[in-house]
Structure formats: C-alpha cells, structure tokens
Protein backbone atom coordinates (compact mmCIF):
# COMPACT_ATOMS: atom_id res chain seq x y z
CA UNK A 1 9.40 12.35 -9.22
CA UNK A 2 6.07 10.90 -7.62
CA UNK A 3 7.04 7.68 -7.38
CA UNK A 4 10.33 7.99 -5.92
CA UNK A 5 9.96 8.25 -2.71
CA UNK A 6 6.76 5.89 -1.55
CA UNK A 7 7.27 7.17 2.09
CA UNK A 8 5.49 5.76 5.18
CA UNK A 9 4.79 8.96 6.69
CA UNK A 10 3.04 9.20 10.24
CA UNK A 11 2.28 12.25 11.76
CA UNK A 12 2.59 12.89 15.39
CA UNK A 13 -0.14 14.00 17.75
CA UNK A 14 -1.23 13.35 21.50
CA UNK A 15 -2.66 10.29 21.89
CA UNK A 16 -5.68 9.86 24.20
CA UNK A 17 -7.20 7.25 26.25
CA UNK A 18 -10.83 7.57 24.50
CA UNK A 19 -10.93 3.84 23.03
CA UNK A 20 -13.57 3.44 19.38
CA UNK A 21 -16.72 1.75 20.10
CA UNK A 22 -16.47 -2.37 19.84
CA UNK A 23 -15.32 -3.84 16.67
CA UNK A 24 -16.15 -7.15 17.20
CA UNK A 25 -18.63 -7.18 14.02
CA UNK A 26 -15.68 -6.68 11.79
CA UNK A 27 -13.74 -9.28 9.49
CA UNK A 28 -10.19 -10.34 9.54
CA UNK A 29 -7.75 -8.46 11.36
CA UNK A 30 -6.56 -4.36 10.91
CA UNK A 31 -3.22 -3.08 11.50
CA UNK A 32 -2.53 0.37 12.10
CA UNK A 33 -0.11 2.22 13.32
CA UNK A 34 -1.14 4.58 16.51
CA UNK A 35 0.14 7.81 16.50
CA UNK A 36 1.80 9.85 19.62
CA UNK A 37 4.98 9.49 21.34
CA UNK A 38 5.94 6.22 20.25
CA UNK A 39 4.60 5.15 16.77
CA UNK A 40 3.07 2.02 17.79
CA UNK A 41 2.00 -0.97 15.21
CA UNK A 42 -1.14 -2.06 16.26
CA UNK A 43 -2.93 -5.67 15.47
CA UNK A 44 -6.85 -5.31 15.95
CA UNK A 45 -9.16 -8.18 15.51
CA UNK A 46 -12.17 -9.76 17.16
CA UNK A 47 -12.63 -6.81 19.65
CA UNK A 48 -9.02 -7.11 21.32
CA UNK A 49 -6.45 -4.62 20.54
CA UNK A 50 -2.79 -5.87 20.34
CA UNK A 51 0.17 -3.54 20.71
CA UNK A 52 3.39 -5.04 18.99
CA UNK A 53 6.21 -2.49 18.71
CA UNK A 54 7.09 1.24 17.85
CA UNK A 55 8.61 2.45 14.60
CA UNK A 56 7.08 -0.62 12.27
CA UNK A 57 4.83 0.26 9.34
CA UNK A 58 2.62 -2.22 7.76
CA UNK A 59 2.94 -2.96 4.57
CA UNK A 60 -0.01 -4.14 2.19
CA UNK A 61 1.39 -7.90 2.19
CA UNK A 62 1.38 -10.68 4.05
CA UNK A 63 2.98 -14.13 4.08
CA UNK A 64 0.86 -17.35 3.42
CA UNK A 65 1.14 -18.38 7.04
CA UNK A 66 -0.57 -14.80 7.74
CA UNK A 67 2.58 -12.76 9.02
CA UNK A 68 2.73 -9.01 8.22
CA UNK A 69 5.73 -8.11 6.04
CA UNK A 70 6.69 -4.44 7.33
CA UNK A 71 9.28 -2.20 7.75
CA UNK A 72 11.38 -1.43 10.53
CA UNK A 73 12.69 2.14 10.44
CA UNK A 74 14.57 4.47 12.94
CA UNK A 75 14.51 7.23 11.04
CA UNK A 76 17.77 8.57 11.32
CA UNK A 77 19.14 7.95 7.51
CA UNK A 78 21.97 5.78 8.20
CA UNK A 79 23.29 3.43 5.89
CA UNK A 80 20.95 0.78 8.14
CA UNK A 81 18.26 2.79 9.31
CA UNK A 82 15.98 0.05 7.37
CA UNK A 83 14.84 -3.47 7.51
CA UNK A 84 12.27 -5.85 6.75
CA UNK A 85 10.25 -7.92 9.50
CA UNK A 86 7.68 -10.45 9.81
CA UNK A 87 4.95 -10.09 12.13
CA UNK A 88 2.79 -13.02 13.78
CA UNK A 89 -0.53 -12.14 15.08
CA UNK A 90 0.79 -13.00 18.15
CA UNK A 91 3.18 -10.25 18.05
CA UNK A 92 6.16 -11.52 17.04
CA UNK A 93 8.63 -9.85 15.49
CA UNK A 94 11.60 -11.47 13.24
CA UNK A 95 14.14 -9.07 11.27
CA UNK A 96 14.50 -10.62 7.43
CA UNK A 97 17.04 -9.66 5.12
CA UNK A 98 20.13 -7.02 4.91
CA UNK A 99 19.23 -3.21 6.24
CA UNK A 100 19.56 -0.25 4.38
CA UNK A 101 19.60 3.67 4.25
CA UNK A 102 15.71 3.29 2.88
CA UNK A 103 13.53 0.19 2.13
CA UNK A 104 9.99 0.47 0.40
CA UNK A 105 7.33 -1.52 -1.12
CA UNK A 106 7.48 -5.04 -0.57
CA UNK A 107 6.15 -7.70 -2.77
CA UNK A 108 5.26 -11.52 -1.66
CA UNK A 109 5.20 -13.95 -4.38
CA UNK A 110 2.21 -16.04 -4.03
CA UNK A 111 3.78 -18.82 -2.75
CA UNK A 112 5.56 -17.20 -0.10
CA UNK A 113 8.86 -18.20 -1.46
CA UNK A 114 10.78 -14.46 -1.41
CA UNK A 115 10.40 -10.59 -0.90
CA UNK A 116 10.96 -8.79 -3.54
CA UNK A 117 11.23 -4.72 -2.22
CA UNK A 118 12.60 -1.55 -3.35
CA UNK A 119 16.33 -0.84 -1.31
CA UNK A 120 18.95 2.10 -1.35
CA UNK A 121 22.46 0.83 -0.78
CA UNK A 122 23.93 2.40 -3.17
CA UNK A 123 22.30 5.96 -2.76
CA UNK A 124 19.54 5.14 -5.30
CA UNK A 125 16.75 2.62 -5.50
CA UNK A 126 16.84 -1.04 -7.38
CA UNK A 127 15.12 -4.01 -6.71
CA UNK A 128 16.65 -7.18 -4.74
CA UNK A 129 14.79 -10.32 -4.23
CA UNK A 130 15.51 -11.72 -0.88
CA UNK A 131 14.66 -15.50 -0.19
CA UNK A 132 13.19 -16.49 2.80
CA UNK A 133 16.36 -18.35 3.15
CA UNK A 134 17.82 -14.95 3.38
CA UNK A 135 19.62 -15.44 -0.33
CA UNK A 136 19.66 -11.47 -1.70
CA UNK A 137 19.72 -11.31 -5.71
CA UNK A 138 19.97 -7.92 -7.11
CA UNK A 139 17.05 -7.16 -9.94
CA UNK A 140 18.07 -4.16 -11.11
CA UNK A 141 21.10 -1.81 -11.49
CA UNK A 142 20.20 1.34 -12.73
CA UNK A 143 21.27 4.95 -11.41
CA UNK A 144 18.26 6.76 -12.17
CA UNK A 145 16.30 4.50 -10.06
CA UNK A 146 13.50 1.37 -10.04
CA UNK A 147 10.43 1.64 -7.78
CA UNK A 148 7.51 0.31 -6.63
CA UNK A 149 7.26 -3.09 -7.35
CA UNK A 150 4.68 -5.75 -7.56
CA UNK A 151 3.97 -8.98 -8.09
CA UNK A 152 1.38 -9.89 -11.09
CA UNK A 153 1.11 -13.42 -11.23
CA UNK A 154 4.54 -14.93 -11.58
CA UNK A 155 6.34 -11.89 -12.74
CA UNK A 156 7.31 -8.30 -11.68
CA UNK A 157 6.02 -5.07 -12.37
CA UNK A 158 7.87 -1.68 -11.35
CA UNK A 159 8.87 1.83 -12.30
CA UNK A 160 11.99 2.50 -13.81
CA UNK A 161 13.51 5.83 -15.06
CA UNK A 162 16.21 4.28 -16.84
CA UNK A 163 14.87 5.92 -20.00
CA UNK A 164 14.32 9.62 -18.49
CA UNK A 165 10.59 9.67 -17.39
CA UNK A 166 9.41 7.07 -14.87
CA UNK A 167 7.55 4.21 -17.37
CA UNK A 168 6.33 0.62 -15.78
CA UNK A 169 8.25 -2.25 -16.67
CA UNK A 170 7.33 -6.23 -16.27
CA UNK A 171 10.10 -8.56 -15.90
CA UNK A 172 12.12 -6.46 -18.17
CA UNK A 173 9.85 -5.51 -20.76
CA UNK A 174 8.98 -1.47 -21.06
CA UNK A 175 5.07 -1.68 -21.05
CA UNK A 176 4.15 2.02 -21.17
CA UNK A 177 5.63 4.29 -23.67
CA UNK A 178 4.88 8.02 -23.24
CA UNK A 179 6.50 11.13 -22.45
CA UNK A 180 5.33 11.86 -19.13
CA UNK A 181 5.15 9.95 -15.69
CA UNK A 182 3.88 6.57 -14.57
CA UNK A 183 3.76 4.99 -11.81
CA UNK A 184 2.54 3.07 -9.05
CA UNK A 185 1.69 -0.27 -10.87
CA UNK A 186 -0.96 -2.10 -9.14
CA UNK A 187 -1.49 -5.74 -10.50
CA UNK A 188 -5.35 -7.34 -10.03
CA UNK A 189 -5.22 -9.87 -7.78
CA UNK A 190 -5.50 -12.62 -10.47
CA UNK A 191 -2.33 -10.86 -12.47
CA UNK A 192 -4.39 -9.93 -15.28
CA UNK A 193 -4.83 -6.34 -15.67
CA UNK A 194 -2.53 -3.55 -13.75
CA UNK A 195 -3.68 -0.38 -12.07
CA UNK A 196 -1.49 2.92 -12.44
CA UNK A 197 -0.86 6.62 -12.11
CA UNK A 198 -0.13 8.53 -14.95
CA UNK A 199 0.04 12.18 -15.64
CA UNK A 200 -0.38 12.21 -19.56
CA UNK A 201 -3.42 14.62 -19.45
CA UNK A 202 -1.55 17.10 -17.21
CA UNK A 203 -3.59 15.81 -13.48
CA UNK A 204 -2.38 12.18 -11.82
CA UNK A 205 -5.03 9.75 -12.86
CA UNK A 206 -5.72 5.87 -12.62
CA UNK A 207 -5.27 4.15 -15.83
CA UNK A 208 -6.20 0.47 -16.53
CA UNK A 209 -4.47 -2.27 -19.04
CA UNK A 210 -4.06 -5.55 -19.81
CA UNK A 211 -0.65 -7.42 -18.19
CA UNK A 212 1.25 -7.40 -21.90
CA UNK A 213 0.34 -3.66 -21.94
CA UNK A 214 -2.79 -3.41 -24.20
CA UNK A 215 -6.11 -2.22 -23.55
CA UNK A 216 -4.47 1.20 -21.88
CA UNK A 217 -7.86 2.88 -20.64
CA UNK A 218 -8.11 5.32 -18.22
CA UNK A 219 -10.18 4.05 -15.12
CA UNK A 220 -13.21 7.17 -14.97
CA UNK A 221 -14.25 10.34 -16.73
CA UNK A 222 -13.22 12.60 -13.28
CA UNK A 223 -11.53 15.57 -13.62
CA UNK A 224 -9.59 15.53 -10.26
CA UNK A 225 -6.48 14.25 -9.09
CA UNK A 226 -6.33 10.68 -7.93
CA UNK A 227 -4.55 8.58 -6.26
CA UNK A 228 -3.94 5.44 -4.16
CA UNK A 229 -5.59 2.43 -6.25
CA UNK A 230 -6.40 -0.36 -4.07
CA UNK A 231 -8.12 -3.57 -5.60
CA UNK A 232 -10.77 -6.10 -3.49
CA UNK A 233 -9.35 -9.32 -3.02
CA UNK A 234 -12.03 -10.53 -5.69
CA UNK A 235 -10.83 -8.26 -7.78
CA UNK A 236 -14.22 -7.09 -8.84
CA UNK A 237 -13.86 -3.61 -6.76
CA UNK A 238 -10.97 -0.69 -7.49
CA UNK A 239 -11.02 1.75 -4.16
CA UNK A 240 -9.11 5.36 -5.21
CA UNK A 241 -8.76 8.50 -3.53
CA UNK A 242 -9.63 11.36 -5.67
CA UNK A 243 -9.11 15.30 -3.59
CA UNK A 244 -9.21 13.58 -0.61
CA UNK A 245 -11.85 11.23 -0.72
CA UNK A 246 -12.47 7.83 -1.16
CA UNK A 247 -14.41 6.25 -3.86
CA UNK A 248 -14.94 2.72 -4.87
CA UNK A 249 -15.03 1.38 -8.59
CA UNK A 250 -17.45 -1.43 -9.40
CA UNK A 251 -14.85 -2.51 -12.22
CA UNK A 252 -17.19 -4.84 -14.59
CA UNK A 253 -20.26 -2.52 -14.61
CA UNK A 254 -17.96 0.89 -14.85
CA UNK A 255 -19.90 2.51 -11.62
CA UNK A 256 -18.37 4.70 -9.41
CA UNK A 257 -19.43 5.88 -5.83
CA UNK A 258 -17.97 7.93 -3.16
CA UNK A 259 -17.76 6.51 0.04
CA UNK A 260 -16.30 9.25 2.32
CA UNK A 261 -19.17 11.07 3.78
CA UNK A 262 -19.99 15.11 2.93
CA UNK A 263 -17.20 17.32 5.01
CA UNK A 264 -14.55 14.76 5.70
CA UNK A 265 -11.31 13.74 4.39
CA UNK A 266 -9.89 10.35 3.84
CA UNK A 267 -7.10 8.79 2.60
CA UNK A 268 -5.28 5.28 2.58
CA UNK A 269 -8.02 2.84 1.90
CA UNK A 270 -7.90 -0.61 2.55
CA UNK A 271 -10.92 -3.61 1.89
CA UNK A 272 -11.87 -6.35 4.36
CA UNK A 273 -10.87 -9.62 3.09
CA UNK A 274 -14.68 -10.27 2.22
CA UNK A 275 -15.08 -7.07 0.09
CA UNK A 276 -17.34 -5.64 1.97
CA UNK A 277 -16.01 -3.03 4.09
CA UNK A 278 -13.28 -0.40 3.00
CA UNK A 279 -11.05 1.16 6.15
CA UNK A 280 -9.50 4.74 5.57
CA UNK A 281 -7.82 7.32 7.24
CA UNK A 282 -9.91 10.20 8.54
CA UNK A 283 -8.32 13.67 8.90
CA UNK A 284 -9.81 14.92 12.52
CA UNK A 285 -7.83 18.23 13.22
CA UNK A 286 -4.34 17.49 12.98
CA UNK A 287 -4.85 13.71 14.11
CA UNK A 288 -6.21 11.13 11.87
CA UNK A 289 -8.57 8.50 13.19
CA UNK A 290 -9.27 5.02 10.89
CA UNK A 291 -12.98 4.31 10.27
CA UNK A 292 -14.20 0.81 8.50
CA UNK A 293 -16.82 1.73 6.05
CA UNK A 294 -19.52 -0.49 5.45
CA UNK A 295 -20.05 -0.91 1.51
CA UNK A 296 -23.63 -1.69 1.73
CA UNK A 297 -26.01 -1.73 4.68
CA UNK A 298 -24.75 -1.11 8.01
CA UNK A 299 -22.77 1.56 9.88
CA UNK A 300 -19.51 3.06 9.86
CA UNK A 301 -17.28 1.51 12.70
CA UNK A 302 -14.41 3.86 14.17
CA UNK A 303 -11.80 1.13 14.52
CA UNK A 304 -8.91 2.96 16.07
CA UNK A 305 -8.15 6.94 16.92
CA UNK A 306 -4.95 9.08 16.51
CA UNK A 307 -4.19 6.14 13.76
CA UNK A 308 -3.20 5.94 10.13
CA UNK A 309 -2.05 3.39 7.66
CA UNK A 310 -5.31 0.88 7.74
CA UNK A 311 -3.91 -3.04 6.62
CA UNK A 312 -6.85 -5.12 6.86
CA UNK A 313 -5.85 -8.97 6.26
C-alpha cells in the first residue's frame, strides 16, 4: 500500500562546488540534505551553510528548544539499521531511543514531552511512544501494520490496516470508513481539521475533515493526482503537489494557485515559518536543486544545489 512505506529516499548525483546565490533575505533556518558521495544533512540560515553529518534525514518536526528530530539510517536493513536523533543548530547530534530494522514519521507532542514514530521490530510497523526520558510504550500491536502518525492537538492520528484497507484512526477511534485507501493524515496546526490522501474516486486526492471525522470534503475540483499536503504554520495555507507541481491552497477563501513555474518539476514543499515563502525540490536532470519560492512579491531564491528534502523551521 501507499502509505506503508513513507521512505526518505535521496538520490545520488555528483555534487559540485557551484554554491546558490546569498540567502541571507530568507527566514528561519532550512535543512536539506546534499546529495553526492556522502548524503550530507545540511543546516542553512542567515547566509552560512552548516554541514552536520551523512546519512541523517530531516524530519518535519522539531523540539521546543528548536532541535531537529531525524533519522539516522545506514541503510543496510539490519535489525538496527535505524534510530532517532536530535539535532542542535549547532550541529549536535544525540541518538534517542531503541534502533530498529526501519523507523518513519516522527511526531512531537507540543510540549516536547515524547516522540511518538512509526518502528519495525517485529517485521511490521506499530507505533511506540518514546519519552524523552527514553521510557518506550508500545501504541499499537497489529500485524497488518499502523503508519504515519501525527499529533492533532493532544491526541494521535495514524493509518492502520487492521481492518483490510488502510483507514485513519485517532487515539483509537476508526474515523474514515470506506472501501478503499487512506492515508497520510495531516492534522492543522491548531488540531482542528486533518489533511489526507484518499483514493475513493479511483486517483490519490487531498481530502479535508473535521478532527471527530465530519465535514469529509475533498480539498479542490482537480482532476490529477496529488500528493504531499503540507499546512502554513498559521494554518491558513495548504501547499500540495499535484503531477509534479506545487500549488498552494488559500484554505478560508477556497483559491488555489500553482507556484512551480511553466517547464519545471517540484516536489517536497515546505513553508517559512512566516508563511510567506514555500521551499521545494526542483528536478534539474537527474539532480534536484531546492529553490525558496516567494508567495507574493519578490524572487525565487536557489537555496542549495544537488539537494532534496527542504525542512524550513
């Protein structure tokens, strides 16, 4: 299914000395991770550029004191080819939690109080919540699999296939009920409505609803594939990829618009903290450069080249 396997894929290409023009004009701070020999996690902010170690993919969260939760993986398959780590601007790097054959998707609470992520120890996927203490409490214990989970104000949303096709739980309770996939729940930042893939007209599309599971709405009226919702911290904008390219959703007033300029492909995006600029993953050959795009007046800034997964904190 889909949803299964959420893998951080990279691809490898050469990776040259060219350096993007200044970013200096740009919010917060980007991770990425560079592609070429050595996968290299990358911390960009205020014009400087920060290697901090190969083989560590960004997640989308962070801690409340600003760490990076990501993934340390070397891709070999073992029973311990994966952990969690926290990583300080600085460059800092602590290992959190037990390892396992395959880690995926962690979830902060808001507090900072525990991880929640997505683990195979068992040769299939549950949920374990691991306190920053390091206490591990198994979620979940279900054979056919849990995935993807999330935090929506104080609970948890995630796939399960318990029930045959994937459907998107909260804390226990089933909150979709159809015959065919769903997936990839992605809670507002407030908690109060969730995000989500579904393939119930026959395509993958973005579907909206309330956090009890009302209100089910599909996002637009497009008839492509999409993919990859990504809210604004404000929760006002809804970024998607639909056949490669990025658009944005104005949420209240129902407006789409397509930010990834005529002839190019993007993927992966990510918003400033501010809302104002959206970073993606540009397809150049068989390399991928990440460009911030302004939303409104201004220029688009290439941040980093041969790079992929855009985190912008």
């Amino acid at each position: 299914m889909r949803h299964a396997l959420h893998v951080l894929v990279v691809a490898i290409a050469a990776c040259g000395d060219a350096r993007p023009a200044p970013r200096d004009e740009l919010p917060g701070a980007i991770w990425v991770v560079e592609e070429g020999e050595a996968l290299a996690l990358v911390h960009l902010a205020s014009g400087t550029r920060t290697p901090i170690g190969t083989r560590l993919y960004p997640s989308t969260q962070t801690l409340p004191d600003g760490r990076l939760v990501a993934i340390a993986s070397r891709g070999d398959g073992s029973s311990t080819a994966e952990q969690l780590v926290f990583v300080s601007r600085d460059g800092k790097v602590e290992r959190f939690g037990p390892a396992a054959s395959q880690l995926r998707d962690p979830a902060v609470d808001r507090q900072g109080r525990w991880v929640v992520v997505a683990a195979s120890f068992e040769g299939h996927s549950d949920l374990y919540r691991i306190d920053l203490a390091g206490t591990v409490t198994r979620l979940t214990s279900n054979a056919e699999g849990n995935y993807r989970p999330a935090v929506a104000g104080d609970s948890i949303v995630y796939v399960s296939s318990r029930d045959g096709d994937s459907e998107i739980y909260r804390d226990g309770t089933r909150l979709t009920a159809f015959h065919r996939d769903d997936w990839e729940p992605t809670p507002s930042p407030d908690g109060s409505t969730i995000a989500f893939l579904s393939d119930r007209d026959g395509t993958a599309r973005i579907y909206l609803m309330n956090a009890d599971g009302t209100n089910l709405r599909r996002l637009t009226a497009h008839a492509g594939e999409e993919s990859a919702p990504t809210w604004s911290a404000d929760g006002n904008q809804l970024a998607y990829v639909m056949d490669h390219q990025v658009w944005v959703r104005d949420v209240a007033r129902g407006r789409d618009r397509r930010v990834t300029p005529p002839g190019a492909n993007d993927v992966e995006p990510s918003f400033s903290p501010d809302g104002a600029w959206l970073a993606v993953s540009r397809e150049r050959g068989h390399a991928n450069d990440v460009w911030a795009m302004p939303l409104e007046a201004g220029e688009p800034v290439l941040v980093a080249r041969n790079a992929r997964l855009p985190r912008w904190f």
